[in-house]
Protein backbone atom coordinates (compact mmCIF):
# COMPACT_ATOMS: atom_id res chain seq x y z
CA UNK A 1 127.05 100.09 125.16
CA UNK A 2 126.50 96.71 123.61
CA UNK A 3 123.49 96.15 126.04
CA UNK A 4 121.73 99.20 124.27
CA UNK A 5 122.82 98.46 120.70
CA UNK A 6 121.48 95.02 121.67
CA UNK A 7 118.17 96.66 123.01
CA UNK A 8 118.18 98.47 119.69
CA UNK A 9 118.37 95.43 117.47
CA UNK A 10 115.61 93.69 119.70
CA UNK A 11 113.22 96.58 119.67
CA UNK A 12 113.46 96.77 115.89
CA UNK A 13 112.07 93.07 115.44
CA UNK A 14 109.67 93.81 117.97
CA UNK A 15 108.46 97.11 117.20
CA UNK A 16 107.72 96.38 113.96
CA UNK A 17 105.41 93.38 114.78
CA UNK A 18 103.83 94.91 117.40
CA UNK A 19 102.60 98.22 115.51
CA UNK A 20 101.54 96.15 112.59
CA UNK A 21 99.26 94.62 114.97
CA UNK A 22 98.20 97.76 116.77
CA UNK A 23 97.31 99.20 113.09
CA UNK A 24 95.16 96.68 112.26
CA UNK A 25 93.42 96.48 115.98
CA UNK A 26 93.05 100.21 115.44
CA UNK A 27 91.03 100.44 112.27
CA UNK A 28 89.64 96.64 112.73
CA UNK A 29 89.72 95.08 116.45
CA UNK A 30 91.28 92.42 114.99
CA UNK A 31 94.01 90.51 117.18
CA UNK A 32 95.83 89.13 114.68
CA UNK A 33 96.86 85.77 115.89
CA UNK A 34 98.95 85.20 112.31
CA UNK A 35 101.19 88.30 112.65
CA UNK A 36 104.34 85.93 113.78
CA UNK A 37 103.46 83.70 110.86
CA UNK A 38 103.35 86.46 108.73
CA UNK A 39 107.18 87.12 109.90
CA UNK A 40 107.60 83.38 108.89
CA UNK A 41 106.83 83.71 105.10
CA UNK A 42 108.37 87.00 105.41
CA UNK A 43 111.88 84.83 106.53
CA UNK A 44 110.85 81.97 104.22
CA UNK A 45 110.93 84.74 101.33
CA UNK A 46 114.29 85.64 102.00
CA UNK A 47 115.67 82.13 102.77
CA UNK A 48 114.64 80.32 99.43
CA UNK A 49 114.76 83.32 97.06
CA UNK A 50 118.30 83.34 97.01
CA UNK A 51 119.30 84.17 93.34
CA UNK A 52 118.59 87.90 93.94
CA UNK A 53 120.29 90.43 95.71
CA UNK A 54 119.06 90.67 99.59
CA UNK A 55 117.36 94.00 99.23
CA UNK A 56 115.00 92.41 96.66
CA UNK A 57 114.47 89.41 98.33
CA UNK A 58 113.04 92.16 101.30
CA UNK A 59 110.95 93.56 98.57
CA UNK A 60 109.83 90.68 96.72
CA UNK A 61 108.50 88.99 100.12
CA UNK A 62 106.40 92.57 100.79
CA UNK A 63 105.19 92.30 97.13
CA UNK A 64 104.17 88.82 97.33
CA UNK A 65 102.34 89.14 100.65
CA UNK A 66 100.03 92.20 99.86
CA UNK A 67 97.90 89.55 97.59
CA UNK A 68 97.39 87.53 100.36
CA UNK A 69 96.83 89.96 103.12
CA UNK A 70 93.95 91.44 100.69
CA UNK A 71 92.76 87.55 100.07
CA UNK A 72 92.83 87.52 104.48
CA UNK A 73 90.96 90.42 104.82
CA UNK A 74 88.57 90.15 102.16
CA UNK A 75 87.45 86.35 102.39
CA UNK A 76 87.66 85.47 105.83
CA UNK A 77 87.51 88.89 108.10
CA UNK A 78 84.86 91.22 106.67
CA UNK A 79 82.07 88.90 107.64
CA UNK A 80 82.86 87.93 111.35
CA UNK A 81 84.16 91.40 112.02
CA UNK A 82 81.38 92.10 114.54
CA UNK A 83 82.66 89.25 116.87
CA UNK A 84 86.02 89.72 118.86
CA UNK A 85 86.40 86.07 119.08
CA UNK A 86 85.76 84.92 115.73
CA UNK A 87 88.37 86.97 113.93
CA UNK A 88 90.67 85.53 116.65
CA UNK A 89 89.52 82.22 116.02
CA UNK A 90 90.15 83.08 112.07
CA UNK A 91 93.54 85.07 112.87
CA UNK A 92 94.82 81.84 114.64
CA UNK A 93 93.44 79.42 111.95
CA UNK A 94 95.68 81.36 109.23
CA UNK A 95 98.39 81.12 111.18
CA UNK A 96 97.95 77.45 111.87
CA UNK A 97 97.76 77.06 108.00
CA UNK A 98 100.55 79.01 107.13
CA UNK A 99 102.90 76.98 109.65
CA UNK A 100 101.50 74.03 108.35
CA UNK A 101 102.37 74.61 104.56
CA UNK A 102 105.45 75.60 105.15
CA UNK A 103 106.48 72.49 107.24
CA UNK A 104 104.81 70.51 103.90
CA UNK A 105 106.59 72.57 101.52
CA UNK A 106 110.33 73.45 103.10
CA UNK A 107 109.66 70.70 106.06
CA UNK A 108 110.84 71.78 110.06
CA UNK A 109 114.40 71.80 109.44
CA UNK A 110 115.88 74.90 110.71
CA UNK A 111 117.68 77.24 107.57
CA UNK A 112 120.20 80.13 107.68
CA UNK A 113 120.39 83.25 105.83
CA UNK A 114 123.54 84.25 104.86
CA UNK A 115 123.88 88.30 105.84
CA UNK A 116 124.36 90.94 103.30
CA UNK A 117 127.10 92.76 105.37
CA UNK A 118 129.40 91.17 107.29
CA UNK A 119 131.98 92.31 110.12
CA UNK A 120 131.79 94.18 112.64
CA UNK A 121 131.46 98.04 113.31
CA UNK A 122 132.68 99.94 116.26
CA UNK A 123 130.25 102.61 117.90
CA UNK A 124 131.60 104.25 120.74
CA UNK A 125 134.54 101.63 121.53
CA UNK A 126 132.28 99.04 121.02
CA UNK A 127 132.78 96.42 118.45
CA UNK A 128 129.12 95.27 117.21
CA UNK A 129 128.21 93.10 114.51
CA UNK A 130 127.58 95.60 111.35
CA UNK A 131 124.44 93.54 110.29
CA UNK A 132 122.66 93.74 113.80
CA UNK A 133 123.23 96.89 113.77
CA UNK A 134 121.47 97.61 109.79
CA UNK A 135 118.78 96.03 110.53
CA UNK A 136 117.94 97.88 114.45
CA UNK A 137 118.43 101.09 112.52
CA UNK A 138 116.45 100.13 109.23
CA UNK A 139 113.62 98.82 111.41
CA UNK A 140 113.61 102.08 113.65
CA UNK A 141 113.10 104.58 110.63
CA UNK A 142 110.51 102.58 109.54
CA UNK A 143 108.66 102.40 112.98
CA UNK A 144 109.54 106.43 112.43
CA UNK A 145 108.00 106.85 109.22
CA UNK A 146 104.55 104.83 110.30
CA UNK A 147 104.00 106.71 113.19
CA UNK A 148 105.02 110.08 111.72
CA UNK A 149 102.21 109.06 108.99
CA UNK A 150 99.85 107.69 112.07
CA UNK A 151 100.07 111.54 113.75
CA UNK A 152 100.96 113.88 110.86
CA UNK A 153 99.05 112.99 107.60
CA UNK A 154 95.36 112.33 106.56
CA UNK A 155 95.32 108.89 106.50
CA UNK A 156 96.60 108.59 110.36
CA UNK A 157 93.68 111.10 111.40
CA UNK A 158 90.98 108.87 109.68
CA UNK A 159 92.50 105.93 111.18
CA UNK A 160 92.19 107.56 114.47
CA UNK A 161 89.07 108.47 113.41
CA UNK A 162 87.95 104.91 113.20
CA UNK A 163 89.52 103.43 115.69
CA UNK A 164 88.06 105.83 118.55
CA UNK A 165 84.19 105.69 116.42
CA UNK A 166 83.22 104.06 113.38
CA UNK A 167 79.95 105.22 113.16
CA UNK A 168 81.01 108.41 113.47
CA UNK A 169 83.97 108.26 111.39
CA UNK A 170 81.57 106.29 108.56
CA UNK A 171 78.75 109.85 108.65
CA UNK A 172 81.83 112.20 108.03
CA UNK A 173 82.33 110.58 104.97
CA UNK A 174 85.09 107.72 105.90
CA UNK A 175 84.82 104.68 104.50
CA UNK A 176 85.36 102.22 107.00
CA UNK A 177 86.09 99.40 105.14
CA UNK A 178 88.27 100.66 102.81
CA UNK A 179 90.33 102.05 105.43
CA UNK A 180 90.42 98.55 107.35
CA UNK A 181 91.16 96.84 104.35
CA UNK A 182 94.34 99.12 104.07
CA UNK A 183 95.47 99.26 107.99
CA UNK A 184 95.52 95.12 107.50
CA UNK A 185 97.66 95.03 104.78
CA UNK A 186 99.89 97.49 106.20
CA UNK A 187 99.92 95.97 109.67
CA UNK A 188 100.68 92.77 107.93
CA UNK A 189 103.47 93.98 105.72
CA UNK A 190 105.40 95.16 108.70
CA UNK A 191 105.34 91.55 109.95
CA UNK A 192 106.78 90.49 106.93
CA UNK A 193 108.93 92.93 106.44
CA UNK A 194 110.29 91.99 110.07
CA UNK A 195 110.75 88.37 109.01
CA UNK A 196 112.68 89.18 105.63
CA UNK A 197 114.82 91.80 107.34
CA UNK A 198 115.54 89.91 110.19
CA UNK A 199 115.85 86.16 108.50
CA UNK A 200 119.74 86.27 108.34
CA UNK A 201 119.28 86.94 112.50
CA UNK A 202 117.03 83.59 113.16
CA UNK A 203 116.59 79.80 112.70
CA UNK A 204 113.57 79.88 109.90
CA UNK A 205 111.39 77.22 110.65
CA UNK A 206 107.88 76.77 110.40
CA UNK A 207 107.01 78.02 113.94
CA UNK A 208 109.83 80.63 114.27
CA UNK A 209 106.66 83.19 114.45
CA UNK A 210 105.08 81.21 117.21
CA UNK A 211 107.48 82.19 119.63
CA UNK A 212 107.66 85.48 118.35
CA UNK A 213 104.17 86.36 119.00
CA UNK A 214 104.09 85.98 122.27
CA UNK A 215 105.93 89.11 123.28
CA UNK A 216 104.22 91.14 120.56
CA UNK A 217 100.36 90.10 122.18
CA UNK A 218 102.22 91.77 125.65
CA UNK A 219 103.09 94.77 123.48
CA UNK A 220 99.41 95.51 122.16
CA UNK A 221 98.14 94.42 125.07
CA UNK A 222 99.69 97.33 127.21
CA UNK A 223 99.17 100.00 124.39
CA UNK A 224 96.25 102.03 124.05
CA UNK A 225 93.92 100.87 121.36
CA UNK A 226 94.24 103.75 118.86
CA UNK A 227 97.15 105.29 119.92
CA UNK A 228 100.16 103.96 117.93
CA UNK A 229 103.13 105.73 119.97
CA UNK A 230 102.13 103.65 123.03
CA UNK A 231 102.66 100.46 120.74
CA UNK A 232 106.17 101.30 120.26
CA UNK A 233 106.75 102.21 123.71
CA UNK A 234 105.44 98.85 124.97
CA UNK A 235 107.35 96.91 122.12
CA UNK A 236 110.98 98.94 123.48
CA UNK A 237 109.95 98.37 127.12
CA UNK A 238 109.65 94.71 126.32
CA UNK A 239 112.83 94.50 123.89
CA UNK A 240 114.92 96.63 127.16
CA UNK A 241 113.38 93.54 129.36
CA UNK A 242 114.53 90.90 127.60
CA UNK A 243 117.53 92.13 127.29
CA UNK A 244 118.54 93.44 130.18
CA UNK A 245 117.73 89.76 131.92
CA UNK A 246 119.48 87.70 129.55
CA UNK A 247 122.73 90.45 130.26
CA UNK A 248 121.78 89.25 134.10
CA UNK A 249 121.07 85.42 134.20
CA UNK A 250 120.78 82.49 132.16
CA UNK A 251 118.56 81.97 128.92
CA UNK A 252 116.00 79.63 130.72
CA UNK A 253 115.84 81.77 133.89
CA UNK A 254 115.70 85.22 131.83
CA UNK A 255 112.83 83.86 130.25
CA UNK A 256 110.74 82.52 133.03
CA UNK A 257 111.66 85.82 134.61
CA UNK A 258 110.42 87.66 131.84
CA UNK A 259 107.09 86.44 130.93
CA UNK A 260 106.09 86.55 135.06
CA UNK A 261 106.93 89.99 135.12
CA UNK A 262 105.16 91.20 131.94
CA UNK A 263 102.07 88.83 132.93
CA UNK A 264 102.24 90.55 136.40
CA UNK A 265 102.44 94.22 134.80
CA UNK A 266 99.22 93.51 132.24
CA UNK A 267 97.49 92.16 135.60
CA UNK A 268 98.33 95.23 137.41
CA UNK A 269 97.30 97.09 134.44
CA UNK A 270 93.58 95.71 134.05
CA UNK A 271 93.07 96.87 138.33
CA UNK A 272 90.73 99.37 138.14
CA UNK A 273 92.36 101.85 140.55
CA UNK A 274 95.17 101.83 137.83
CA UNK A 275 93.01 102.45 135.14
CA UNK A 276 91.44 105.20 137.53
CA UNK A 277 94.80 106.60 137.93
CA UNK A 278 95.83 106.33 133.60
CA UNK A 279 92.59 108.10 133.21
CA UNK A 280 93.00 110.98 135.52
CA UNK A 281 96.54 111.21 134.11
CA UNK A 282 95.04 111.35 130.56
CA UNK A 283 92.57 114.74 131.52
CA UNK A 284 95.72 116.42 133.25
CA UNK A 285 97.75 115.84 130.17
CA UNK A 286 95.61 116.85 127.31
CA UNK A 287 94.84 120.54 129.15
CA UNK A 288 98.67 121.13 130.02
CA UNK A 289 98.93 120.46 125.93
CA UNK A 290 96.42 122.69 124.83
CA UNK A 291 97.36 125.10 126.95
């Protein structure tokens, strides 16, 4: 039981990163190279505001960042948005400057976050820390809530819309841009939101999101562009992973473990047999459902 309330916390932090990036890939084919800095200032928020109660601190950190998500976006993405590799190339240099003012301003030493609720809880004869627990659960209805908006409200269909054609989207009277501008604040805000939430869980540093990212550019990279579901089904796949082989071996050998396997799975996934195979299993789906 502790292995999947552990998988739960995991896939929270995860999950949220990872379909904050697949929103903004869907509506901009950006690969947003800042999204584990953004759960840096998100963590940064949390750790130095701390005269406030925590649940402002979360809120204050998501009201603070939509400024400069719109300052991103506007200033430094609509231009290049026609090349894949500049907006990397922009993505990463953001994140590079966001690491590097926070070393300047709060230097690398490693702070704590003191939880808002302490103890443990017991779920199914299973003591697990109460906090861990808060935040897998907090994270999850959010991850509910975007991708109930992604499939059942207007805004998810036009996002659709643009991710699968612009052009097309753009003569049925979408605005394009508008609707990127919105997808990379959003995606951006669930970053940060992960960092604040999380904080009292990790060592905030400066490069905290670094490591972070890693795993999330696995998750987008084996979802569908477009299709937000298979986002979160690649971010819990990975979170079950990692999990599962640190419950089997040690930290260093879980990890080397891990990152072969998920390199070797997004190999097998570019073969073209398999994406024969994803294909074919895409038409047999979509008549079973309509039928």
């Amino acid at each position: 039981m502790d292995v999947l309330l552990a998988i739960l916390t995991l896939f929270g932090l995860y999950g949220l990163t990872t379909l904050g990036m697949a929103v903004i890939f869907a509506a901009t084919r950006v690969v947003n190279l800042a999204q584990g800095d953004l759960i840096m200032v998100g963590a940064y928020t949390a750790a130095v505001l701390t005269g406030p109660a925590f649940g402002w601190r979360v809120t204050l950190a998501l009201v603070a960042s939509a400024p400069l998500l719109l300052l991103i976006e506007r200033l430094l993405l609509r231009r290049p948005l026609a090349d894949g590799l500049a907006t990397m190339l922009v993505t990463w240099g953001v994140g590079m400057a966001l690491r590097q003012a926070a070393e300047l301003w709060f230097t690398s030493t490693s702070r704590s976050v003191d939880a808002p609720v302490g103890g443990t809880v017991t779920v199914l004869g299973t003591p697990y820390p109460a906090y861990r627990l808060v935040c897998g659960l907090i994270a999850v209805a959010v991850i509910g809530l975007v991708l109930l908006a992604a499939y059942r409200t207007d805004w998810g269909l036009t996002l659709r819309a643009v991710a699968d054609n612009p052009a097309m989207a753009a003569l049925l009277g979408t605005d394009p841009r508008r609707l990127r501008t919105i997808a990379f604040i959003v995606g951006g805000l669930l970053a940060v939101l992960a960092g604040a939430l999380y904080s009292p869980l990790l060592a905030v540093n400066p490069t905290m999101g670094f490591g972070l990212l890693v795993p999330v550019f696995f998750g987008l990279l084996l979802s569908r562009p477009g299709a937000l579901g298979t986002a979160a089904g690649a971010a819990l796949a990975i979170a079950t992973l990692s999990v599962l082989l640190r419950t089997w071996l040690t930290d260093v050998l879980a990890e080397v473990f891990f990152y072969l396997i998920v390199v070797a799975v997004a190999a097998l996934r570019s073969r073209p047999w398999i994406r024969r195979y994803m294909s074919w299993l895409t038409r047999v789906r979509v008549p079973a459902r309509a039928s």
